[in-house]
N, C-alpha and C. Protein backbone atom coordinates (compact mmCIF):
# COMPACT_ATOMS: atom_id res chain seq x y z
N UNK A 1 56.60 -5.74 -17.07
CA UNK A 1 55.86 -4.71 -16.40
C UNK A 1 54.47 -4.54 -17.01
N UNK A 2 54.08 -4.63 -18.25
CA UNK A 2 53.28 -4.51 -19.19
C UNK A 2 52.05 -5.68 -18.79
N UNK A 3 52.66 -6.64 -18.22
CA UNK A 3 51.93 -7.75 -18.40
C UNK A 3 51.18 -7.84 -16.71
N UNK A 4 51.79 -7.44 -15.76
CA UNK A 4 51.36 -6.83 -14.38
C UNK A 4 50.10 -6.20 -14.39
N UNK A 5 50.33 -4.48 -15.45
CA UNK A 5 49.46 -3.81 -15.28
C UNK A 5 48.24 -4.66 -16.01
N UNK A 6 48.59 -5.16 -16.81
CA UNK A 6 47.18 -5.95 -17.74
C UNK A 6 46.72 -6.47 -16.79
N UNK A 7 47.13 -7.66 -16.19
CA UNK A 7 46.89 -8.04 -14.74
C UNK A 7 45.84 -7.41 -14.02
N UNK A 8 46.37 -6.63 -13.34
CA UNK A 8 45.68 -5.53 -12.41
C UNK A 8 44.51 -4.74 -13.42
N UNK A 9 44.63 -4.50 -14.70
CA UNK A 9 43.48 -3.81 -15.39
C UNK A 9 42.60 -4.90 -15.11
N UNK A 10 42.72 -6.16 -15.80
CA UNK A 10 41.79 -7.42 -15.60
C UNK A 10 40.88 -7.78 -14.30
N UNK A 11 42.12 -7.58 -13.53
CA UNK A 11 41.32 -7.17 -11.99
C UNK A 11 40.36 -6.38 -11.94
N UNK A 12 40.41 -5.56 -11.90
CA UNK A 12 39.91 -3.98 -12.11
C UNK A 12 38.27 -4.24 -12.57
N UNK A 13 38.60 -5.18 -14.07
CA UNK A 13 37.65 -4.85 -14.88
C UNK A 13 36.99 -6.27 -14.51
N UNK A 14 37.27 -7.15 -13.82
CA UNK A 14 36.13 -7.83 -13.50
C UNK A 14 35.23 -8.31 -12.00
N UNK A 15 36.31 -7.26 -11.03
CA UNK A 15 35.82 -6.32 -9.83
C UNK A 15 34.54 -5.73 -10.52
N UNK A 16 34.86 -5.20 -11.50
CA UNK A 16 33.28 -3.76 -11.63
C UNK A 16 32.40 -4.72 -12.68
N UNK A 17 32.33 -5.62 -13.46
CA UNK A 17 31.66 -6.53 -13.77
C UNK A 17 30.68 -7.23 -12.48
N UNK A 18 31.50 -7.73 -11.87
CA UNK A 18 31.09 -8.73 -10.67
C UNK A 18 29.86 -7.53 -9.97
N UNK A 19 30.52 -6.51 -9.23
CA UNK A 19 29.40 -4.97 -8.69
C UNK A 19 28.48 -4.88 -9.46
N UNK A 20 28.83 -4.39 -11.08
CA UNK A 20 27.44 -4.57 -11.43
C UNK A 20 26.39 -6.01 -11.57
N UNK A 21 26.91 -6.52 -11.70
CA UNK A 21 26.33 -7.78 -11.97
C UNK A 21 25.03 -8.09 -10.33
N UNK A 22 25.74 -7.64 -9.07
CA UNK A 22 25.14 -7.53 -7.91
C UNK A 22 24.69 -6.55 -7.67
N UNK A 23 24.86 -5.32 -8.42
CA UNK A 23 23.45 -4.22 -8.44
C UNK A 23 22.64 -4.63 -9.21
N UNK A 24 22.61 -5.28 -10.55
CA UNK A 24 21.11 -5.37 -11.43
C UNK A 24 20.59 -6.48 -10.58
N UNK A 25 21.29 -7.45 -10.11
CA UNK A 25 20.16 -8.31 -8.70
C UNK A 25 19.51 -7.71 -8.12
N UNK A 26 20.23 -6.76 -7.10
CA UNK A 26 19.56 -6.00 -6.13
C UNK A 26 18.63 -4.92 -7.13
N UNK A 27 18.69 -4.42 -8.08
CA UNK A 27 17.38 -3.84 -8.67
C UNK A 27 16.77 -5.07 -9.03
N UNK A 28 16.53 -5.54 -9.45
CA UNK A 28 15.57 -6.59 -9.96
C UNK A 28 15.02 -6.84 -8.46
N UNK A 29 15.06 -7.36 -7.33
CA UNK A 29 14.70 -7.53 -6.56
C UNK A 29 13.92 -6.46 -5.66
N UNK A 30 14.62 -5.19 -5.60
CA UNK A 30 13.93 -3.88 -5.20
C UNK A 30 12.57 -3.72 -6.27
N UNK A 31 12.65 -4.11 -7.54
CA UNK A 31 11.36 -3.80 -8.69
C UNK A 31 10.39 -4.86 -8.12
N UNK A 32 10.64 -6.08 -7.67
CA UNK A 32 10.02 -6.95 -7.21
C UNK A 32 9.10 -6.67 -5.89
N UNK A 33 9.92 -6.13 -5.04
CA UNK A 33 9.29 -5.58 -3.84
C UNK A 33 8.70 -4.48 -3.88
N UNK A 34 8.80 -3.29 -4.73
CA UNK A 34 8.01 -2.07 -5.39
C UNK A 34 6.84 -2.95 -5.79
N UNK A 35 6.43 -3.88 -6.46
CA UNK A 35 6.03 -4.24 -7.36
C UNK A 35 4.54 -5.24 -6.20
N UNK A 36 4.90 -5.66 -4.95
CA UNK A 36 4.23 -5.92 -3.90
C UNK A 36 3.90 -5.12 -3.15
N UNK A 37 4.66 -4.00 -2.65
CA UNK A 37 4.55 -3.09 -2.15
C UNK A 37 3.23 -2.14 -3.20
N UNK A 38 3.28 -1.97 -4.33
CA UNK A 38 1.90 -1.23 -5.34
C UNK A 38 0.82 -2.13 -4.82
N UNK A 39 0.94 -3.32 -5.11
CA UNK A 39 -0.12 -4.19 -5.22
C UNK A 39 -0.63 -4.27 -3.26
N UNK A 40 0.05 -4.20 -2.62
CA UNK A 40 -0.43 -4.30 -0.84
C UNK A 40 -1.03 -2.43 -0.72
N UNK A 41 -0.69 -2.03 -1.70
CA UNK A 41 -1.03 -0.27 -1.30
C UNK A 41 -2.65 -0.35 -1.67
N UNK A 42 -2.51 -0.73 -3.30
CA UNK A 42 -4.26 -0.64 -3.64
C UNK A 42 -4.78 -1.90 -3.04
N UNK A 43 -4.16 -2.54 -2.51
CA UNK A 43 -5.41 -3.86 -1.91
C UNK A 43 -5.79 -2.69 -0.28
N UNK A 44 -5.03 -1.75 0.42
CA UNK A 44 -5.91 -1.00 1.25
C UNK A 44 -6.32 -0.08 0.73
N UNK A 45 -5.99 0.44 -0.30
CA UNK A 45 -7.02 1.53 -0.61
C UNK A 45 -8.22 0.94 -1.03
N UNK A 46 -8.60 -0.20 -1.53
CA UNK A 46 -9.63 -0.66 -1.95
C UNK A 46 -10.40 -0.90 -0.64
N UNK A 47 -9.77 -1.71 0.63
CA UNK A 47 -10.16 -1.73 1.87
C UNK A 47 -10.74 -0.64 2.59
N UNK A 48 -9.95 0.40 2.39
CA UNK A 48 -10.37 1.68 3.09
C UNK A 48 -11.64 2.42 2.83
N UNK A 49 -12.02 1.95 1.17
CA UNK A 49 -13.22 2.31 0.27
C UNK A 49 -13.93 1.74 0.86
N UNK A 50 -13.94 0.21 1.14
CA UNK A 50 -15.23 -0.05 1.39
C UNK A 50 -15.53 0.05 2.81
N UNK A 51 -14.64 0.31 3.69
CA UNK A 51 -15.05 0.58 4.73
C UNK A 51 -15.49 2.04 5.07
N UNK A 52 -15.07 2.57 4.33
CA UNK A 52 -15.79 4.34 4.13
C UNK A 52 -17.28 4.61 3.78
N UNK A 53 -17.29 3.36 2.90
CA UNK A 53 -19.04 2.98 2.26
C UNK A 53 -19.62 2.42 3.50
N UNK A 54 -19.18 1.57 3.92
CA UNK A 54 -19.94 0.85 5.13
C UNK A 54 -19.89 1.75 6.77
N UNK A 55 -19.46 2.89 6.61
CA UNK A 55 -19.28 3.89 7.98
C UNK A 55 -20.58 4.73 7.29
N UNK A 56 -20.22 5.17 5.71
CA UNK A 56 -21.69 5.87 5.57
C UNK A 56 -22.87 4.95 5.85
N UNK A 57 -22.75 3.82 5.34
CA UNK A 57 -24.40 3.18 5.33
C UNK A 57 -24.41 3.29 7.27
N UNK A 58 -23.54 2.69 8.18
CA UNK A 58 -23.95 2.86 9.43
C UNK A 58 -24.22 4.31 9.82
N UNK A 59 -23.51 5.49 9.36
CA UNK A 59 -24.20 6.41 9.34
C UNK A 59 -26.02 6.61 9.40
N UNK A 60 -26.12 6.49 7.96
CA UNK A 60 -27.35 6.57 7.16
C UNK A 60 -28.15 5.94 8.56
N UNK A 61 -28.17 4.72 8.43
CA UNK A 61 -28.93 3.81 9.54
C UNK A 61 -29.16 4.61 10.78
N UNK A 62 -28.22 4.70 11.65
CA UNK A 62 -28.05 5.47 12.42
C UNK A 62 -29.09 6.75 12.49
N UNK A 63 -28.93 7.73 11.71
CA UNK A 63 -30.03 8.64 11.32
C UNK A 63 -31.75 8.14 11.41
N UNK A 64 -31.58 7.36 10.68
CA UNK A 64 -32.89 6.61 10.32
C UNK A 64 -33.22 6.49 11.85
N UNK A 65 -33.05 5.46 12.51
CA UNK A 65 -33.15 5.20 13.91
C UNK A 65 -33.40 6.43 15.16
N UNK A 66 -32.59 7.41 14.77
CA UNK A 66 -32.49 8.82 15.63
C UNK A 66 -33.97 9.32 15.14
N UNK A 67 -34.26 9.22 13.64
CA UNK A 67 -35.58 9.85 13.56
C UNK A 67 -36.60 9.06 13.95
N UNK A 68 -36.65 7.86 13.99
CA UNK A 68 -37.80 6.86 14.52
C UNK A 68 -38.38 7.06 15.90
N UNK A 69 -36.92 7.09 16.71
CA UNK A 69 -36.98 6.98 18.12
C UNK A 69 -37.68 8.61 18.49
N UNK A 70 -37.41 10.03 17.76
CA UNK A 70 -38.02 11.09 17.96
C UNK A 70 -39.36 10.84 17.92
N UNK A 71 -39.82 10.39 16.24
CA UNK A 71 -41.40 10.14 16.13
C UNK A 71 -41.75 9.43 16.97
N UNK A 72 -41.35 8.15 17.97
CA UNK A 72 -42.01 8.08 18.61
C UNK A 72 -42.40 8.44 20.06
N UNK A 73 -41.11 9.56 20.26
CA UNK A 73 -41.30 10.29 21.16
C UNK A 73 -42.33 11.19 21.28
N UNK A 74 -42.49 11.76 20.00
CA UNK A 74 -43.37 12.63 19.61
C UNK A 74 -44.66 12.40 19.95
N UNK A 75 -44.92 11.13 19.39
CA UNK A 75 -46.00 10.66 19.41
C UNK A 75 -46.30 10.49 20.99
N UNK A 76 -45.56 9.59 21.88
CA UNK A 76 -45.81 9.49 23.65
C UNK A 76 -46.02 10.89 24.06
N UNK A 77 -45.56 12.05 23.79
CA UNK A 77 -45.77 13.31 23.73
C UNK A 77 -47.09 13.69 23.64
N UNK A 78 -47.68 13.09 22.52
CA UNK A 78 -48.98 13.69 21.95
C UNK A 78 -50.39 12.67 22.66
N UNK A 79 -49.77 11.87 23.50
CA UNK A 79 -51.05 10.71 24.32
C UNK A 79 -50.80 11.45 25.83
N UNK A 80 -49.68 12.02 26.41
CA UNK A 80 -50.23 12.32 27.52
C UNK A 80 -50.90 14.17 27.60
C-alpha cells in the first residue's frame, strides 16, 4: 500500500514540476514580448515627438504666409 501512495506522490510531484517548468517558459516569453512591446511603445512616442515638432514648424510657416499674404493685401489696399 505504501509503495502505491509513493507512486501517486511521485506523480503528483512531477505533474507540478512539469506546470512549473511550463509557466517559467510562458514568463520568460511574456518578459520577451513586454520587452518589444516597451521598445514598439517609445519607438512611437519618439514618432509622435517628431511629428508634433513638424505640425508646429507647419504651423509657424503657415502664420508666416497668413502675414505675408495680409501685407500684401495691405499694400494693394494702399495703391488703389
Amino acid at each position: 500500500m505504501s509503495i502505491e501512495i509513493l507512486e501517486k506522490l511521485e506523480a503528483k510531484v512531477q505533474m507540478a514540476v512539469d506546470t512549473i517548468s511550463l509557466l517559467q517558459m510562458e514568463i520568460e516569453e511574456l518578459k520577451e514580448k513586454n520587452s518589444e512591446l516597451a521598445q514598439e511603445a517609445e519607438a512611437m512616442r519618439s514618432g509622435r515627438e517628431s511629428l508634433e515638432q513638424e505640425k508646429q514648424q507647419l504651423m509657424e510657416d503657415q502664420q508666416q504666409w497668413h502675414a505675408r499674404v495680409r501685407a500684401l493685401l495691405g499694400k494693394m489696399d494702399e495703391v488703389e
